[in-house]
C-alpha atoms as a PDB file:
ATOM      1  CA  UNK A   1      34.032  12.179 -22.137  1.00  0.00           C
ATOM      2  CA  UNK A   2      37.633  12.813 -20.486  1.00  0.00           C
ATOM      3  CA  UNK A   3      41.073  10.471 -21.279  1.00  0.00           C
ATOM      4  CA  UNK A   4      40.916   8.505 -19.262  1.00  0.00           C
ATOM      5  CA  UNK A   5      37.311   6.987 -20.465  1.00  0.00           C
ATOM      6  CA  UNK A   6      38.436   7.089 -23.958  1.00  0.00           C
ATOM      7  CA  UNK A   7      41.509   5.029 -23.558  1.00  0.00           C
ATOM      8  CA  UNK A   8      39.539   2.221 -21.464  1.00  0.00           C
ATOM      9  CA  UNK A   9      37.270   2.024 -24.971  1.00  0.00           C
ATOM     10  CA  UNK A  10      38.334  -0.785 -26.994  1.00  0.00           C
ATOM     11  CA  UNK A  11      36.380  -0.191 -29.905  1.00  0.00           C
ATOM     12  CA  UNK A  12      34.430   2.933 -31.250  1.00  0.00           C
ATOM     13  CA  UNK A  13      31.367   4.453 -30.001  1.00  0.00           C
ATOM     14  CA  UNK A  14      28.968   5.486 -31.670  1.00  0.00           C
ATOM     15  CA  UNK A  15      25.915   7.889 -30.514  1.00  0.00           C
ATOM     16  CA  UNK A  16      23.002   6.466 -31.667  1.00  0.00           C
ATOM     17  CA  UNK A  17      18.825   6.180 -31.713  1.00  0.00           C
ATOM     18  CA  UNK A  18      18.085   2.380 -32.785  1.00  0.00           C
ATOM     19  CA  UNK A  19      15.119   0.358 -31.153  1.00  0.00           C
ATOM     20  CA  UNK A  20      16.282  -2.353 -28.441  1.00  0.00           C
ATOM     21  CA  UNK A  21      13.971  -5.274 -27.749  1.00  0.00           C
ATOM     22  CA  UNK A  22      15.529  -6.628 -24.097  1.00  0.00           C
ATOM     23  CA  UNK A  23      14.530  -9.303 -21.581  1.00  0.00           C
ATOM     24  CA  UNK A  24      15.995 -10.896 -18.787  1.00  0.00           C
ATOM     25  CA  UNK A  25      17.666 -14.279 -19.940  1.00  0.00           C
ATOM     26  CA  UNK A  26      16.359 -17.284 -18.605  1.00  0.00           C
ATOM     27  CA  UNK A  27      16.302 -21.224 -19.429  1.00  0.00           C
ATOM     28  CA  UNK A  28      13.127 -21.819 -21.227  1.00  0.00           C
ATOM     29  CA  UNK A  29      11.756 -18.337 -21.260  1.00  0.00           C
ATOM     30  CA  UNK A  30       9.539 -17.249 -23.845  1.00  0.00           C
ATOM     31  CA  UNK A  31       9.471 -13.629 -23.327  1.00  0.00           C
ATOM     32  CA  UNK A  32       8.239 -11.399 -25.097  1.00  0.00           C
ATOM     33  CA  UNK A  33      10.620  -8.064 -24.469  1.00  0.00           C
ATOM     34  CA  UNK A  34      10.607  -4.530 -23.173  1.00  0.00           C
ATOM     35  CA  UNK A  35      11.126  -1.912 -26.048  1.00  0.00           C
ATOM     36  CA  UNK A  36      13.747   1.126 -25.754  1.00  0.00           C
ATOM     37  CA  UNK A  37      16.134   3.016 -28.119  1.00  0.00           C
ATOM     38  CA  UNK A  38      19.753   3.178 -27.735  1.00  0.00           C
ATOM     39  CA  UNK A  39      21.745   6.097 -26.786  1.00  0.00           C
ATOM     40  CA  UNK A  40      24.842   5.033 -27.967  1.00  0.00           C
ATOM     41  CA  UNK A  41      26.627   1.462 -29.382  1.00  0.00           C
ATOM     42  CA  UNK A  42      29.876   0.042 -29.596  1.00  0.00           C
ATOM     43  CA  UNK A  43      31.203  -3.450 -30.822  1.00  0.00           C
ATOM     44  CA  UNK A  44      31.542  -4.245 -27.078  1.00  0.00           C
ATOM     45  CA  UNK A  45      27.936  -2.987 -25.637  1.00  0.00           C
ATOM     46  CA  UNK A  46      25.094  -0.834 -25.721  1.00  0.00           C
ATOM     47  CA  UNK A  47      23.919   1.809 -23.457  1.00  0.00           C
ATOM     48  CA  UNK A  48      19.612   2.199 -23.308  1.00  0.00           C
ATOM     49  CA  UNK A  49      16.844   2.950 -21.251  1.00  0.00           C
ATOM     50  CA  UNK A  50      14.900   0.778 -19.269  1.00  0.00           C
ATOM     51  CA  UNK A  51      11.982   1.448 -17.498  1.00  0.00           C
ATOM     52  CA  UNK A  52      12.529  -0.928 -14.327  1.00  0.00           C
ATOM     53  CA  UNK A  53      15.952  -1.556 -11.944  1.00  0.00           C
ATOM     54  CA  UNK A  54      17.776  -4.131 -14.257  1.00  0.00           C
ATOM     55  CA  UNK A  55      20.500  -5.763 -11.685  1.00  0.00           C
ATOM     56  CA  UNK A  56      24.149  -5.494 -12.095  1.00  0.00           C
ATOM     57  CA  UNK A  57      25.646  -8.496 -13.823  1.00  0.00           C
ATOM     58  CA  UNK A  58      21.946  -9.183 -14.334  1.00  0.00           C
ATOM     59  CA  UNK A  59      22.048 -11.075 -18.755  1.00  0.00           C
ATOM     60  CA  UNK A  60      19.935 -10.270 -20.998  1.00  0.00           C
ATOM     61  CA  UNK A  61      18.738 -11.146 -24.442  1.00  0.00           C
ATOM     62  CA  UNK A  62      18.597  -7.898 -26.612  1.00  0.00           C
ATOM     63  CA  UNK A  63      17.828  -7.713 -30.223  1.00  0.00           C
ATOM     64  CA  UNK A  64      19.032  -5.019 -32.305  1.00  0.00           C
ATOM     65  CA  UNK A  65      17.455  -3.315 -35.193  1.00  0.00           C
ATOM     66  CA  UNK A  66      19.075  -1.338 -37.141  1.00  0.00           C
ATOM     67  CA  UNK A  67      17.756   0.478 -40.406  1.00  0.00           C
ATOM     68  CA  UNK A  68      17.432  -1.405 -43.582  1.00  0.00           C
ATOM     69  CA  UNK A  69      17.910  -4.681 -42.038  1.00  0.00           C
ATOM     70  CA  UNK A  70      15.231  -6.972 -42.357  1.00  0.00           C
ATOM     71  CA  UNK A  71      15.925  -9.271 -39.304  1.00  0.00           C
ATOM     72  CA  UNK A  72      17.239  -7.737 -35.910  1.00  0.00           C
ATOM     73  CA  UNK A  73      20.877  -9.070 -34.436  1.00  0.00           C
ATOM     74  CA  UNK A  74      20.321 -11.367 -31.267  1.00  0.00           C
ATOM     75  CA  UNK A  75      22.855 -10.417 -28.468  1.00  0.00           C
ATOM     76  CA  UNK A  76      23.765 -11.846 -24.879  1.00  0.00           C
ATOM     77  CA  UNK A  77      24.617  -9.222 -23.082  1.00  0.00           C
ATOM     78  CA  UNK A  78      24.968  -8.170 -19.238  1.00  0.00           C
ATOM     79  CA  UNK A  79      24.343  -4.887 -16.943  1.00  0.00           C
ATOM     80  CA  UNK A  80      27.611  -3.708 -16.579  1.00  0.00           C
ATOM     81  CA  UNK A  81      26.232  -0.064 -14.877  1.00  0.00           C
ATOM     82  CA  UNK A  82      22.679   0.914 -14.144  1.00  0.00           C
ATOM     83  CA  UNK A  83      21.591   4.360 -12.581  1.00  0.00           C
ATOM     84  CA  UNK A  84      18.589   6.375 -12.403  1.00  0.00           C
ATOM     85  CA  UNK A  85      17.525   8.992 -14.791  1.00  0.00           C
ATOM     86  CA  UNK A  86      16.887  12.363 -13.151  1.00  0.00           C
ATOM     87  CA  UNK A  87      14.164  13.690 -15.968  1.00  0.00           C
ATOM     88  CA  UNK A  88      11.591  10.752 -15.494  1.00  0.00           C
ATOM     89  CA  UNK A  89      13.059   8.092 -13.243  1.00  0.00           C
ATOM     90  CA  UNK A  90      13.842   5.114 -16.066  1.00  0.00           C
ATOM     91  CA  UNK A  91      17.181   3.588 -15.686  1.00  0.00           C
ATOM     92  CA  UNK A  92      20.443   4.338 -18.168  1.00  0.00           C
ATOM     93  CA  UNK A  93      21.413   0.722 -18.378  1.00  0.00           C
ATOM     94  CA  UNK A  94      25.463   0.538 -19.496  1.00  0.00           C
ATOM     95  CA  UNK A  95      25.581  -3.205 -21.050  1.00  0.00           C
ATOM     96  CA  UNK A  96      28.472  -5.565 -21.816  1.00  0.00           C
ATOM     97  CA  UNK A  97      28.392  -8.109 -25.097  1.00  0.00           C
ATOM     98  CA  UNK A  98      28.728 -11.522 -24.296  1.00  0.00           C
ATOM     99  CA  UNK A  99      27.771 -13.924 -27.393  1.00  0.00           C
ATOM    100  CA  UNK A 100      27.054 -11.985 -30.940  1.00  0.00           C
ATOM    101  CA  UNK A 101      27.101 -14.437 -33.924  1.00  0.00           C
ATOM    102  CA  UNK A 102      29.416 -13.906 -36.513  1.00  0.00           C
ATOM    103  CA  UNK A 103      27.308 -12.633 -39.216  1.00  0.00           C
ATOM    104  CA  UNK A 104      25.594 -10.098 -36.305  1.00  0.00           C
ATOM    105  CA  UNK A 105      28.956  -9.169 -34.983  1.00  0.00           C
ATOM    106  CA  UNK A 106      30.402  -8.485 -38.780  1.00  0.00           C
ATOM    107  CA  UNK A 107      26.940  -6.417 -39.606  1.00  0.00           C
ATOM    108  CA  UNK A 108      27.637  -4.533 -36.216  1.00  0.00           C
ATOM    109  CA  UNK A 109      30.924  -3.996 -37.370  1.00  0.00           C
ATOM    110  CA  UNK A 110      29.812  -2.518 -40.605  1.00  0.00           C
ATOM    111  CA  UNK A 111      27.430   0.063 -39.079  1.00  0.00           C
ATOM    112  CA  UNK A 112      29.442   1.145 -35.892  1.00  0.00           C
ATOM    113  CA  UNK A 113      32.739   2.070 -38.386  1.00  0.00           C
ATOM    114  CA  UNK A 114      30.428   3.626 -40.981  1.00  0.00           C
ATOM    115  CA  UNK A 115      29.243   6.394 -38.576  1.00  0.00           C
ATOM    116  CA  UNK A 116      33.003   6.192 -36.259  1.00  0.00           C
END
């Protein structure tokens, strides 16, 4: 990661492996998810895999779980960056945080800065 990419950061990144439930938000819509792991997390997005061409700006509904949690966080979030993988054409899917409840946002908090 060069300068300039750091200083555009506004919070802490953090590499990590946690399962990602995501679907494509939509009035009414009782979907049931796509499942993926995370490559890496901040308190402003997540970057993660996903199998199919998500579109830019494109919101989704992702829910977080991370370990010894019983319930995972519920997150609005949109495709900031998509591009294809080169190993087994998925898509690296670079997503923005829209809407994180409080208590999500503050348990967030408390794992990003533990491993920062």
């Amino acid at each position: 990661m060069n300068e300039t990419t750091m200083e555009k950061r506004k919070t802490p990144r953090i590499i990590t492996h946690i399962p990602v439930r995501y679907s494509k938000l939509k009035d009414g819509s009782s979907e049931q998810g796509t499942g993926s792991l995370s490559k890496d997390l901040s308190l402003g997005g997540i970057c993660f895999r996903a199998r199919d061409f998500i579109p830019m700006a494109c919101r989704l509904i992702l829910e977080l779980e991370l370990p010894n949690r019983a319930k995972p966080l519920k997150v609005i979030s949109k495709i900031a960056w998509i591009r294809k993988t080169t190993s087994d054409g998925d898509f690296e899917t670079g997503n923005h945080f829209l809407e994180v409840s409080k208590e999500d946002s503050d348990t967030m908090s408390e794992y990003v800065n533990y491993f920062a």
